[in-house]
Protein backbone atom coordinates (compact mmCIF):
# COMPACT_ATOMS: atom_id res chain seq x y z
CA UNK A 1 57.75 -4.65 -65.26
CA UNK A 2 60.28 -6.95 -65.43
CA UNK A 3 62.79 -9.27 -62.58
CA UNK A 4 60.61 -6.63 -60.08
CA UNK A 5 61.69 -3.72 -61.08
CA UNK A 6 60.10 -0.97 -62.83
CA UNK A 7 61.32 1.23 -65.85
CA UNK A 8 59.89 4.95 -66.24
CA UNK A 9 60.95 6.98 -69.30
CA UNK A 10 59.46 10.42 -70.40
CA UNK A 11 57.44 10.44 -73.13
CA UNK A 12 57.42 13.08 -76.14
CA UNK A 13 54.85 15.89 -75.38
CA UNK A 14 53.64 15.42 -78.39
CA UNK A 15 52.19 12.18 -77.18
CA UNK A 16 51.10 12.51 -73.49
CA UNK A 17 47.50 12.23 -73.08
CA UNK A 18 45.76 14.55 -71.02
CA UNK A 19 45.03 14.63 -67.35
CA UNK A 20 41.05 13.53 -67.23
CA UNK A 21 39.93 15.72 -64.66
CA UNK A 22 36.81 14.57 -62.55
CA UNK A 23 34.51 16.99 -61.61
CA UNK A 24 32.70 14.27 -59.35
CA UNK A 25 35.70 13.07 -57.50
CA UNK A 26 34.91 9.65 -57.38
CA UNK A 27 36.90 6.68 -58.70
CA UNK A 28 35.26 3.49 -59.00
CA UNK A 29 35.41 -0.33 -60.11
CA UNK A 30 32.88 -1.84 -62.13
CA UNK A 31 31.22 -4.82 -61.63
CA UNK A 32 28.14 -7.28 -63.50
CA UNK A 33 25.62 -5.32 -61.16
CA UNK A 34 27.43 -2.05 -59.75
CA UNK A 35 30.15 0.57 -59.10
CA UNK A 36 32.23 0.19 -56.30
CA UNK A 37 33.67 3.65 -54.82
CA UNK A 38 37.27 3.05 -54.59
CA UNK A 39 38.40 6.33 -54.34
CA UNK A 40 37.39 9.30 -52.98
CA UNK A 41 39.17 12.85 -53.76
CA UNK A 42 39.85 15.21 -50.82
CA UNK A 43 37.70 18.47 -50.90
CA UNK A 44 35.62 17.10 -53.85
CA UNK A 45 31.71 17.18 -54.56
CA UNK A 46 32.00 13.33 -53.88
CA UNK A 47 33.50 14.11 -50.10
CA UNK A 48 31.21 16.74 -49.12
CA UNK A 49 28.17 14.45 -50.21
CA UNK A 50 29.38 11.72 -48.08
CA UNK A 51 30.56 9.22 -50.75
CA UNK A 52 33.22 6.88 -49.11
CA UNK A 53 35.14 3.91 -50.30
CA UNK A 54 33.17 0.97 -50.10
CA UNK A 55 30.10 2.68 -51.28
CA UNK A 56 28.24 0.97 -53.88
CA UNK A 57 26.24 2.91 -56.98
CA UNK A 58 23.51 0.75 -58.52
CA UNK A 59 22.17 3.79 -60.36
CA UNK A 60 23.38 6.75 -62.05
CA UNK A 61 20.50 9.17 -63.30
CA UNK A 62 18.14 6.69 -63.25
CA UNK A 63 20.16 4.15 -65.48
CA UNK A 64 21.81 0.58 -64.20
CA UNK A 65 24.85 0.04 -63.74
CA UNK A 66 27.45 -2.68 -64.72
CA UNK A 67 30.59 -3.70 -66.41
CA UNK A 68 29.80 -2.34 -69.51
CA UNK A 69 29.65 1.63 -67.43
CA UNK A 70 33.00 2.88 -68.88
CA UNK A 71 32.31 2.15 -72.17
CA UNK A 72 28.88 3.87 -71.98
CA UNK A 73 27.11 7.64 -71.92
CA UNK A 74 27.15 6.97 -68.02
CA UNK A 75 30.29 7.08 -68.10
CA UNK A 76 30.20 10.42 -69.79
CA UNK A 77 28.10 12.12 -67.47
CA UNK A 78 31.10 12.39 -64.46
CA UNK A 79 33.00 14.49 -66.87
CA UNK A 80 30.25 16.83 -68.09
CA UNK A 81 30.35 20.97 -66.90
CA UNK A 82 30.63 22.31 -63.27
CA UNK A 83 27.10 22.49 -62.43
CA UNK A 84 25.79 19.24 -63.66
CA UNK A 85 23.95 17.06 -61.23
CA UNK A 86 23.69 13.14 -60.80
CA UNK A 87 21.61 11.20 -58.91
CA UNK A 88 23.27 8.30 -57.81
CA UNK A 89 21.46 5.64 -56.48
CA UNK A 90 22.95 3.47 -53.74
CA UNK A 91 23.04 -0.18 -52.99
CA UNK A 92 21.03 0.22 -50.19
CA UNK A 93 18.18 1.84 -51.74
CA UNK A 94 18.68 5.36 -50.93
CA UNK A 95 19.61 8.09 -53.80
CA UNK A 96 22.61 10.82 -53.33
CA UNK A 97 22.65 13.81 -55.54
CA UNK A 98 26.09 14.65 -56.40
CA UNK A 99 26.64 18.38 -57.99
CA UNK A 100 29.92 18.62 -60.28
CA UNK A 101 32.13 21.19 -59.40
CA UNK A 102 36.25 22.17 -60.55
CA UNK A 103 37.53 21.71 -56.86
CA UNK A 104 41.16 20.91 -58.25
């Protein structure tokens, strides 16, 4: 970015990086202590369980969560087969099981 403008230019083929595609629908923000649910994708497992933005995940299969999460096997586990279930557990003390799925 530069004087406030932005500059877009196609890149190669050769050297696009593939579309992640989240089978949990969720997008998130790490902090010391938790995720924060920033995002939440239309029609996805994440929607139909209830997860909005604002939600906080303390949790995920049992294991904490903090800053470290996307550099981590938890952070594996939101891109793993249709079929694959998490328990996420909430700020709030309650637990939400959360059943991947291809809804895109």
């Amino acid at each position: 970015m530069t004087a406030g403008f932005v500059w877009l230019r196609s890149l190669d083929p050769r050297h696009r990086l593939p579309m992640l595609k989240d089978p949990s629908g969720l997008g998130f923000a790490a902090s010391p202590t938790s995720l924060t649910v920033v995002h939440v994708a239309a029609n996805s497992p994440a929607e139909k369980g209830g997860g909005a933005a604002g939600d906080r995940i303390v949790t995920m299969n049992g294991h904490p969560t903090d800053a470290d999460y996307t550099y981590g096997a938890l952070w594996r586990f939101r891109f793993g087969p249709a079929g694959t279930r998490l328990k996420l557990g909430m700020d709030a003390g309650t637990t939400r099981e959360l059943t991947l799925a291809e809804y895109f």
